[in-house]
Protein backbone atom coordinates (compact mmCIF):
# COMPACT_ATOMS: atom_id res chain seq x y z
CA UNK A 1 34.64 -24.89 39.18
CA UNK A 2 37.42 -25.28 41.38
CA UNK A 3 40.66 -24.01 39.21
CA UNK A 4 42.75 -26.86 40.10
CA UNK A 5 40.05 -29.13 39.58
CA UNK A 6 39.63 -27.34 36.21
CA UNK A 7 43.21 -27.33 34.99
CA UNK A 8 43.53 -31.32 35.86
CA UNK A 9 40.87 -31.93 33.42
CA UNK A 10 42.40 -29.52 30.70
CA UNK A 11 45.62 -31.99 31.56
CA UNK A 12 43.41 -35.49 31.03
CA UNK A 13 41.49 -34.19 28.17
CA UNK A 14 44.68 -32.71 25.76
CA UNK A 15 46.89 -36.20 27.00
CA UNK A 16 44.00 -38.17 25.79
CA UNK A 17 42.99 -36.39 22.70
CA UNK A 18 46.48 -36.66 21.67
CA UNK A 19 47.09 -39.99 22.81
CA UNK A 20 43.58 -41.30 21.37
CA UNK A 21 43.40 -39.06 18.70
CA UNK A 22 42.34 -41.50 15.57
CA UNK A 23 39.87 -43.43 18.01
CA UNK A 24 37.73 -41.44 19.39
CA UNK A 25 37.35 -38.23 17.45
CA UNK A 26 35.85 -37.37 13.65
CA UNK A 27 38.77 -35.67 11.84
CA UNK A 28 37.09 -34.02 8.58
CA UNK A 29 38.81 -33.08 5.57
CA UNK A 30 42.27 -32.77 5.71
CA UNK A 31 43.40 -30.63 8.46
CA UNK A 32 47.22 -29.12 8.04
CA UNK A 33 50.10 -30.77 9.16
CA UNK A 34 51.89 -29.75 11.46
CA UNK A 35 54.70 -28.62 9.53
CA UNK A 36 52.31 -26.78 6.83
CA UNK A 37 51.16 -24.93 9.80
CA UNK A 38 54.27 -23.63 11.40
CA UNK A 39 55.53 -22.77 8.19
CA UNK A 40 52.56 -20.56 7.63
CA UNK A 41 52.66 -18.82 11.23
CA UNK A 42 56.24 -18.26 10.79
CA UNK A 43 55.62 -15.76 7.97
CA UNK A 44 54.05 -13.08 10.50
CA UNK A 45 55.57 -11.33 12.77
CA UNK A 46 53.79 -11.82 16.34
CA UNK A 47 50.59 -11.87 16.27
CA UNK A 48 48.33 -9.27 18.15
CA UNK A 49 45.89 -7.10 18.68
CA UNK A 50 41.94 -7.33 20.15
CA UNK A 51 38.34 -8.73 19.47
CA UNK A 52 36.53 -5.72 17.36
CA UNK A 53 33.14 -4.11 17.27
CA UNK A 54 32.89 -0.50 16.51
CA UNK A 55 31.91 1.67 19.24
CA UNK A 56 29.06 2.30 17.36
CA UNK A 57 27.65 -1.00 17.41
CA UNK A 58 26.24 -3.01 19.92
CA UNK A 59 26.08 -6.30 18.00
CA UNK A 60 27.38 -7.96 15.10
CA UNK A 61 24.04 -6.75 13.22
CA UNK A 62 24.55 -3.12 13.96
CA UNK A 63 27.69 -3.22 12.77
CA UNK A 64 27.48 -5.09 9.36
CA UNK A 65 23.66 -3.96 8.65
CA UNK A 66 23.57 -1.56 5.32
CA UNK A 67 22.20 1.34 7.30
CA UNK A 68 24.31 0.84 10.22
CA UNK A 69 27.89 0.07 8.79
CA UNK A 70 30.40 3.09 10.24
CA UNK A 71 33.04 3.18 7.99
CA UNK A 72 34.48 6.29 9.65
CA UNK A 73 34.14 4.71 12.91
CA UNK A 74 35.64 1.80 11.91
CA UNK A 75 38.48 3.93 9.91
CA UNK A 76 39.34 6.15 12.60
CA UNK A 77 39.37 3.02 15.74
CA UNK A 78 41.42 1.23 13.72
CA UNK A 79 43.96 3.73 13.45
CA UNK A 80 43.77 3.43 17.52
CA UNK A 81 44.73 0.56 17.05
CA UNK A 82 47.56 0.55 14.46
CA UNK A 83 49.09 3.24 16.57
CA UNK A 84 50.30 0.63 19.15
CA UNK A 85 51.16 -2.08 17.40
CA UNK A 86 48.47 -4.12 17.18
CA UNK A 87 48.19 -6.16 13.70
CA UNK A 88 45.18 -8.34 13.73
CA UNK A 89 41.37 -8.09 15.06
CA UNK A 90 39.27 -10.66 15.38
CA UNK A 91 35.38 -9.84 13.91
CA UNK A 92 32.61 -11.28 14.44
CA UNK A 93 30.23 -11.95 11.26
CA UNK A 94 26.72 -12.85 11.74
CA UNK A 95 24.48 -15.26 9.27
CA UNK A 96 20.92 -12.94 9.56
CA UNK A 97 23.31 -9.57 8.02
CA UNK A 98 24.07 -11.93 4.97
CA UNK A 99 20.45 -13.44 4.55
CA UNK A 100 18.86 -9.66 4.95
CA UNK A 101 21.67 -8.58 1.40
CA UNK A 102 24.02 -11.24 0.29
CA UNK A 103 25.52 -9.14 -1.63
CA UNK A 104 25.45 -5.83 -0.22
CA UNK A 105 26.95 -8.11 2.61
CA UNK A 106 30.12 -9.14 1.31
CA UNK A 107 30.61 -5.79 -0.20
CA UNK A 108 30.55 -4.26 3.22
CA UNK A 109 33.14 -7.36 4.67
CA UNK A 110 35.49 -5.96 1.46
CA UNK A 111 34.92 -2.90 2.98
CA UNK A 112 36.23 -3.70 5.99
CA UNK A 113 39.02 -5.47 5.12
CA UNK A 114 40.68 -2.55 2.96
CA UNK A 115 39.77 -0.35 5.95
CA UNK A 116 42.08 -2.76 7.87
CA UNK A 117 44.68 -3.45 5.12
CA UNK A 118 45.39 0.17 5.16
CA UNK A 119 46.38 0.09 8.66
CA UNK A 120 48.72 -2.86 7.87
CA UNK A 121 45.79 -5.41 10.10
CA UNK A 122 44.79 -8.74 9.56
CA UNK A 123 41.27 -10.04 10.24
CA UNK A 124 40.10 -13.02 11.85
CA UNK A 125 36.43 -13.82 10.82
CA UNK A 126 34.16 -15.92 13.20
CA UNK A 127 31.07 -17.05 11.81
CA UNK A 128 29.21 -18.64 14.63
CA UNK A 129 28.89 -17.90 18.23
CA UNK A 130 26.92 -19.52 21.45
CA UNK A 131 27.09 -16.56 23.89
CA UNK A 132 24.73 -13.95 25.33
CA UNK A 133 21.20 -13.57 23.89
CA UNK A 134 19.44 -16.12 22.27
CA UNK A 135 17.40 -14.57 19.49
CA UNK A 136 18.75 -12.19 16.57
CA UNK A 137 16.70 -9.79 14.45
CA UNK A 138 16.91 -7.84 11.93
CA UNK A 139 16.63 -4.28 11.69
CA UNK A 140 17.19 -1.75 14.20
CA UNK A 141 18.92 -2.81 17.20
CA UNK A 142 18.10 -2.28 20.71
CA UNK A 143 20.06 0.44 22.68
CA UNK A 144 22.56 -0.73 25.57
CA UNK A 145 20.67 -1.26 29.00
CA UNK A 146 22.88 1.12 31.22
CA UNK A 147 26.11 -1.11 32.99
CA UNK A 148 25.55 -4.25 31.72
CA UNK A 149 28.45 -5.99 29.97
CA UNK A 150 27.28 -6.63 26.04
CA UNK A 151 23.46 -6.46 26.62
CA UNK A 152 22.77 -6.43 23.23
CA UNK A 153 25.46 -9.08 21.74
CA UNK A 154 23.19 -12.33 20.16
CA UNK A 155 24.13 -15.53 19.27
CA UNK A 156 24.42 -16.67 15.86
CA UNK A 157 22.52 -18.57 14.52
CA UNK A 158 20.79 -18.35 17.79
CA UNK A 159 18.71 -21.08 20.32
CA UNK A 160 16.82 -22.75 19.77
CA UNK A 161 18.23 -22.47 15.89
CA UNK A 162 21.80 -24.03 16.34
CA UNK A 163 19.83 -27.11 17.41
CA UNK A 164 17.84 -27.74 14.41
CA UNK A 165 19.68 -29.32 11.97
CA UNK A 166 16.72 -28.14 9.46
CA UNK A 167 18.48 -25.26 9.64
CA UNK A 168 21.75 -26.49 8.74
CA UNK A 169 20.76 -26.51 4.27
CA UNK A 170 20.82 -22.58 4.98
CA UNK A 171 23.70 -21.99 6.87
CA UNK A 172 25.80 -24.16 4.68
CA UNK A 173 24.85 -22.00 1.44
CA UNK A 174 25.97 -18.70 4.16
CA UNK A 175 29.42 -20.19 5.45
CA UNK A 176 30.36 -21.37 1.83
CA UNK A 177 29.22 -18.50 0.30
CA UNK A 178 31.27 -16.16 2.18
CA UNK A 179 34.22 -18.02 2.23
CA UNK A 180 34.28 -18.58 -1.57
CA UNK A 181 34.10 -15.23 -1.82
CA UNK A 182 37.50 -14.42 0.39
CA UNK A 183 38.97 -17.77 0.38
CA UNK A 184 42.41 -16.43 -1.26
CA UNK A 185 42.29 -12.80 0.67
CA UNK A 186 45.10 -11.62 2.02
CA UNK A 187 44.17 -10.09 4.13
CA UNK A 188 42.32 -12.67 6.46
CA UNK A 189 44.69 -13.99 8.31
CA UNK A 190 42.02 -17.21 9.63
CA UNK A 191 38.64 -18.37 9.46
CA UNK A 192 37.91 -18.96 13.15
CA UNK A 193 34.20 -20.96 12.67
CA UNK A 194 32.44 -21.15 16.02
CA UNK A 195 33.09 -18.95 19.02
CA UNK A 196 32.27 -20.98 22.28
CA UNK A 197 30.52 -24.04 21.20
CA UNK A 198 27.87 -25.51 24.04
CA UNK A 199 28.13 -21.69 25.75
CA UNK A 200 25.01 -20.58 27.09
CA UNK A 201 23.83 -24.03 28.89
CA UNK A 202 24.10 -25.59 25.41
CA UNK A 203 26.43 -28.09 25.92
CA UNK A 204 26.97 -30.50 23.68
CA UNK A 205 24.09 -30.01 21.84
CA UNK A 206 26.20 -27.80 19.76
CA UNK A 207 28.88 -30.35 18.52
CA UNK A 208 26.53 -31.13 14.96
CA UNK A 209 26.60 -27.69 13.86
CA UNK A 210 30.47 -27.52 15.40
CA UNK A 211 30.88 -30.64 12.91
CA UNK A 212 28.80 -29.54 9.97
CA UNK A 213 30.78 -26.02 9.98
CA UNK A 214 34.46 -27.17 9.68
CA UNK A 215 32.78 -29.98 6.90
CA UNK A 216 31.92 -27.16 5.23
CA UNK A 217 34.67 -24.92 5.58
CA UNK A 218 36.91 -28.27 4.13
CA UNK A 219 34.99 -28.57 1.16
CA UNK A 220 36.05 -24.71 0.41
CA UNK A 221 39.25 -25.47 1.24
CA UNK A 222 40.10 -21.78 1.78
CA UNK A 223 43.83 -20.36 1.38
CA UNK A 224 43.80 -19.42 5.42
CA UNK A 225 43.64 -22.22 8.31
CA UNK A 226 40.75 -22.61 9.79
CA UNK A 227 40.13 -23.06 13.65
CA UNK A 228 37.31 -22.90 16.51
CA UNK A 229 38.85 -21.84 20.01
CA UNK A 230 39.08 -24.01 23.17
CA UNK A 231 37.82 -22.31 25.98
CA UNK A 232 35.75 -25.17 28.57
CA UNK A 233 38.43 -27.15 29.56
CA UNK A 234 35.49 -29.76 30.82
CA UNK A 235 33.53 -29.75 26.92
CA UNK A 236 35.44 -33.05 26.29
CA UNK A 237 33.95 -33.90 23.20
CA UNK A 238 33.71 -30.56 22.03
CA UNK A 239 37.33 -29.79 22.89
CA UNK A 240 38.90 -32.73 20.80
CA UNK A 241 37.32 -32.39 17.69
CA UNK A 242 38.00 -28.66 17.62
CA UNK A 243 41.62 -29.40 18.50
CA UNK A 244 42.24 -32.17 16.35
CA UNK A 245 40.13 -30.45 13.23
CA UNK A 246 41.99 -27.07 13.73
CA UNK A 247 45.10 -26.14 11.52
CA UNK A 248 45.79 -23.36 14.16
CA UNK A 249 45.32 -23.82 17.81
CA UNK A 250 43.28 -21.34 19.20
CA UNK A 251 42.21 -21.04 22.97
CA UNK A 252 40.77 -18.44 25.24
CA UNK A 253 41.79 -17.67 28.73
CA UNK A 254 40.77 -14.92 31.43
CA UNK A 255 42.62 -16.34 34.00
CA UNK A 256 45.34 -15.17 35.77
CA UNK A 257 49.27 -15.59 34.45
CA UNK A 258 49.75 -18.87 36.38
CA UNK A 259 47.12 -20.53 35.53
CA UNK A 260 46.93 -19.41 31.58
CA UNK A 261 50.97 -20.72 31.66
CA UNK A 262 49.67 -23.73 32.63
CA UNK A 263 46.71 -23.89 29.40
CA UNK A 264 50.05 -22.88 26.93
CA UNK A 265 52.17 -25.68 28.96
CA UNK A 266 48.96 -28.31 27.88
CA UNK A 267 48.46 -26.98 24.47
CA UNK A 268 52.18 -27.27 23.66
CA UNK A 269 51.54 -30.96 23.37
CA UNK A 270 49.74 -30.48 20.23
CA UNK A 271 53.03 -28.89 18.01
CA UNK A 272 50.75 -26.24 16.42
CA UNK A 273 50.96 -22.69 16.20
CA UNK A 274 48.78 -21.29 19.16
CA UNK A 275 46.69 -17.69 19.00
CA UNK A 276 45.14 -17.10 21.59
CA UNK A 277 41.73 -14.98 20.87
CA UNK A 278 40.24 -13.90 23.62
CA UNK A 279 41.92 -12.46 26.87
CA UNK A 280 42.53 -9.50 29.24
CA UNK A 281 39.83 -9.15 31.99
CA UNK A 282 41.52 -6.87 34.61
CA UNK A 283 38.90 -7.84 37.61
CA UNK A 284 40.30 -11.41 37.41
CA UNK A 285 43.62 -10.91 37.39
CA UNK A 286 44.04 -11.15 33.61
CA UNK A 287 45.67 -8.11 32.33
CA UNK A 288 47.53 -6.35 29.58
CA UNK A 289 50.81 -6.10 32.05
CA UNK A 290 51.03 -9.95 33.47
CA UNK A 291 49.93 -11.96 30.34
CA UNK A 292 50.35 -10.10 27.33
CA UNK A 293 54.65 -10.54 27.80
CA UNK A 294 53.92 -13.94 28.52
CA UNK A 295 52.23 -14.69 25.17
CA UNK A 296 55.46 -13.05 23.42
CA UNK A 297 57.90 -14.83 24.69
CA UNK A 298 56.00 -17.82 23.66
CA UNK A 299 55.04 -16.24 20.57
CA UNK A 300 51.48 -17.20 20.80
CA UNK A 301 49.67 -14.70 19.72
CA UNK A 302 47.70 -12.32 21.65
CA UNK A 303 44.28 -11.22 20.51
CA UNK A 304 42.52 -9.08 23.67
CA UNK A 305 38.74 -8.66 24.15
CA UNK A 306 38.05 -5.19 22.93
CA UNK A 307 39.42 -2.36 21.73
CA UNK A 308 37.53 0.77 22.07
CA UNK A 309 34.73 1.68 24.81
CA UNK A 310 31.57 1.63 22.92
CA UNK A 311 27.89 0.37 23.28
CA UNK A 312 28.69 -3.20 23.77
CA UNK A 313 29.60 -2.03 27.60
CA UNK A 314 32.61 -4.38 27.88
CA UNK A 315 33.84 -2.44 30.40
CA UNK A 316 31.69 -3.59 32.84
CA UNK A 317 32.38 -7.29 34.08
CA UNK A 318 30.36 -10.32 33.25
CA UNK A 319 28.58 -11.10 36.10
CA UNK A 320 28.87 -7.48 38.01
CA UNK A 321 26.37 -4.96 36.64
CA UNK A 322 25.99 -1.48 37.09
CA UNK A 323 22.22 -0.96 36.34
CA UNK A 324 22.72 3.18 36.62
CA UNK A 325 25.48 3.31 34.09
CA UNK A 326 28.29 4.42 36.70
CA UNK A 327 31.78 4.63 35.63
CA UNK A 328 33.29 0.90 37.07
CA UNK A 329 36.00 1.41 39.49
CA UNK A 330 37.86 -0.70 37.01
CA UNK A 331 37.41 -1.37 33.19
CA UNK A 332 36.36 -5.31 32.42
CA UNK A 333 38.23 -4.81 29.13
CA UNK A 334 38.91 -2.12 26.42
CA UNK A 335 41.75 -0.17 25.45
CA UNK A 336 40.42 3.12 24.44
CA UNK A 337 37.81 5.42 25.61
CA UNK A 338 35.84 6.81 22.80
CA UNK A 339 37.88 9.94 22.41
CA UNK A 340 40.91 8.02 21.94
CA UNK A 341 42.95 8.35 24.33
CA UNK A 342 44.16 5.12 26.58
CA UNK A 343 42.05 3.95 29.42
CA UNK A 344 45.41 3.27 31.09
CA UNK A 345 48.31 4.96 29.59
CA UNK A 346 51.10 2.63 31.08
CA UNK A 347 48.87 -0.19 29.42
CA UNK A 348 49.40 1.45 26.38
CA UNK A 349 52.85 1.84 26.28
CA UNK A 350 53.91 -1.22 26.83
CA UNK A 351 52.07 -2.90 24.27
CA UNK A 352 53.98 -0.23 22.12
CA UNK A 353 57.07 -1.16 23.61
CA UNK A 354 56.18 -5.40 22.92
CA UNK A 355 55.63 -4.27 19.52
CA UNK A 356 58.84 -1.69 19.38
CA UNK A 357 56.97 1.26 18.19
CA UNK A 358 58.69 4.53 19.55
């Protein structure tokens, strides 16, 4: 899509959600006000950090699956990561780990989040997600097909799954279930429901489930906001009801610094805390050196896509494979190489300096 095409629509869509915001949107439950929600972002200190998955894992499965949980991995990355500052990942959960040991399942998510405690981060949890492969199972996951950016990442609860609202009974008894559980942590910093809604060709056919997961997250009524991300600026229906049902705004942007100015300019109109949870994609201009200062001085936070280079394969780009498994002449995204030291050492050091470690 053309970008100014794109960024006119973002424009029409945010003046008329706020504009026509009783009318033509479902609010459910009682969403913060506005001046609950400040309040509760100004207790942090800025907010950042990057979207986590173990280099060990390729999926969400891998990672939270009994046999497959790394708590040294998990230990030792995050340390990476507390090293420079950052404060918060975002973690992707995923509904087939809980059904396989409901239990054993939130035992492991405790797990985690003293892992992370311990190096002074918050969590965001995301529960659903529309992007890459369509089915999920259980078990042993495949291994990475050589240069191809998050080969092995599934959707949750999948296609055609997210369309079948007999499906909906079971993932109601999951989302409430978990956040019972952690509904007073802590340590979570927010519940952030649905990653993407209508990715994938889906469209709108994912604004029931969109609905049905923030009813149920209301009737919880958990201690932390709750929030799904805007990130297709054209998704009109999608995009108001997550805006005007989220306590937090959160957004995603890969753009360059011009244009993502322009997405904080729009979102401003709202008078909510922003976060934004996904960006940093150095082939399109996006990058650690030309947005992440931009997102402090307007203290929205700043919550990268990945952290460590791992089998996801985030370093290569979306839509630019490598099928032999070369080295890209420059990483998609990550931080870290596996060893630990920084992909780009100036990178590194200024995050350090945003976050005035020495």
């Amino acid at each position: 899509m053309n970008r100014y095409f794109k960024y006119l629509l973002l424009a029409l869509c945010t003046i008329a959600t706020v504009a026509n915001a009783q009318e033509a949107t479902p609010v459910v439950g009682k969403v913060w006000s506005i001046e609950k929600a400040n309040a509760w972002y100004k207790q942090y200190k800025w907010i950042n950090g990057a979207d986590f998955l173990p280099s060990t894992a390729i999926n969400q499965l891998e990672m939270w699956q009994a046999d497959t949980f790394d708590a040294a991995t998990i230990d030792k990355e995050l340390g990476w990561a507390e090293s420079i500052g950052f404060n918060t990942m975002r973690v992707y959960l995923h509904s087939l780990a809980w059904k396989q040991d409901k239990e054993g399942f939130k035992k492991r998510m405790d797990q985690y989040l003293s892992i992370a405690d311990k190096h002074k981060i918050k969590t965001v949890f995301v529960f659903f997600d529309d992007c890459w492969n369509k089915q999920a199972t259980p078990g042993k996951q495949p291994a990475p097909k050589p240069g191809i950016h998050n080969s092995g990442w599934v959707q949750d609860p999948g296609d055609p799954d997210s369309k079948q609202e007999a499906n909906f009974p079971a993932l109601e008894k999951y989302v409430k279930d978990v956040m019972t559980r952690f509904k007073s942590d802590k340590r979570i910093l927010l519940w952030d429901l649905y990653n993407e809604p209508g990715n994938s060709g889906k469209l709108t056919s994912s604004y029931p489930l969109l609905k049905a997961v923030f009813t149920w997250a209301r009737a919880v009524n958990p201690e932390q906001p709750i929030s799904a991300g805007l990130w297709a600026w054209d998704y009109k229906q999608l995009n108001a009801f997550q805006a005007l049902n989220s306590d937090v705004i959160t957004y995603h942007d890969y753009e360059e610094p011009q244009w993502h100015q322009r997405v904080i300019d729009m979102l401003r109109s709202h008078g909510r805390p922003m976060i934004c949870t996904e960006y940093m994609a150095r082939t399109r201009g996006s990058r650690f050196e030309n947005v992440m200062p931009i997102l402090k001085k307007e203290n929205i936070g700043a919550i990268n896509w990945g952290l460590v280079d791992g089998k996801s394969n985030t370093k290569y780009a979306w839509d630019t494979p490598l099928p032999n498994g070369e080295e890209p002449k420059e990483w998609f995204h990550e931080v870290f190489r596996k060893d630990g030291t920084p992909y780009k050492k100036e990178e590194v050091d200024l995050i350090k300096k945003l976050n005035d470690i020495k």
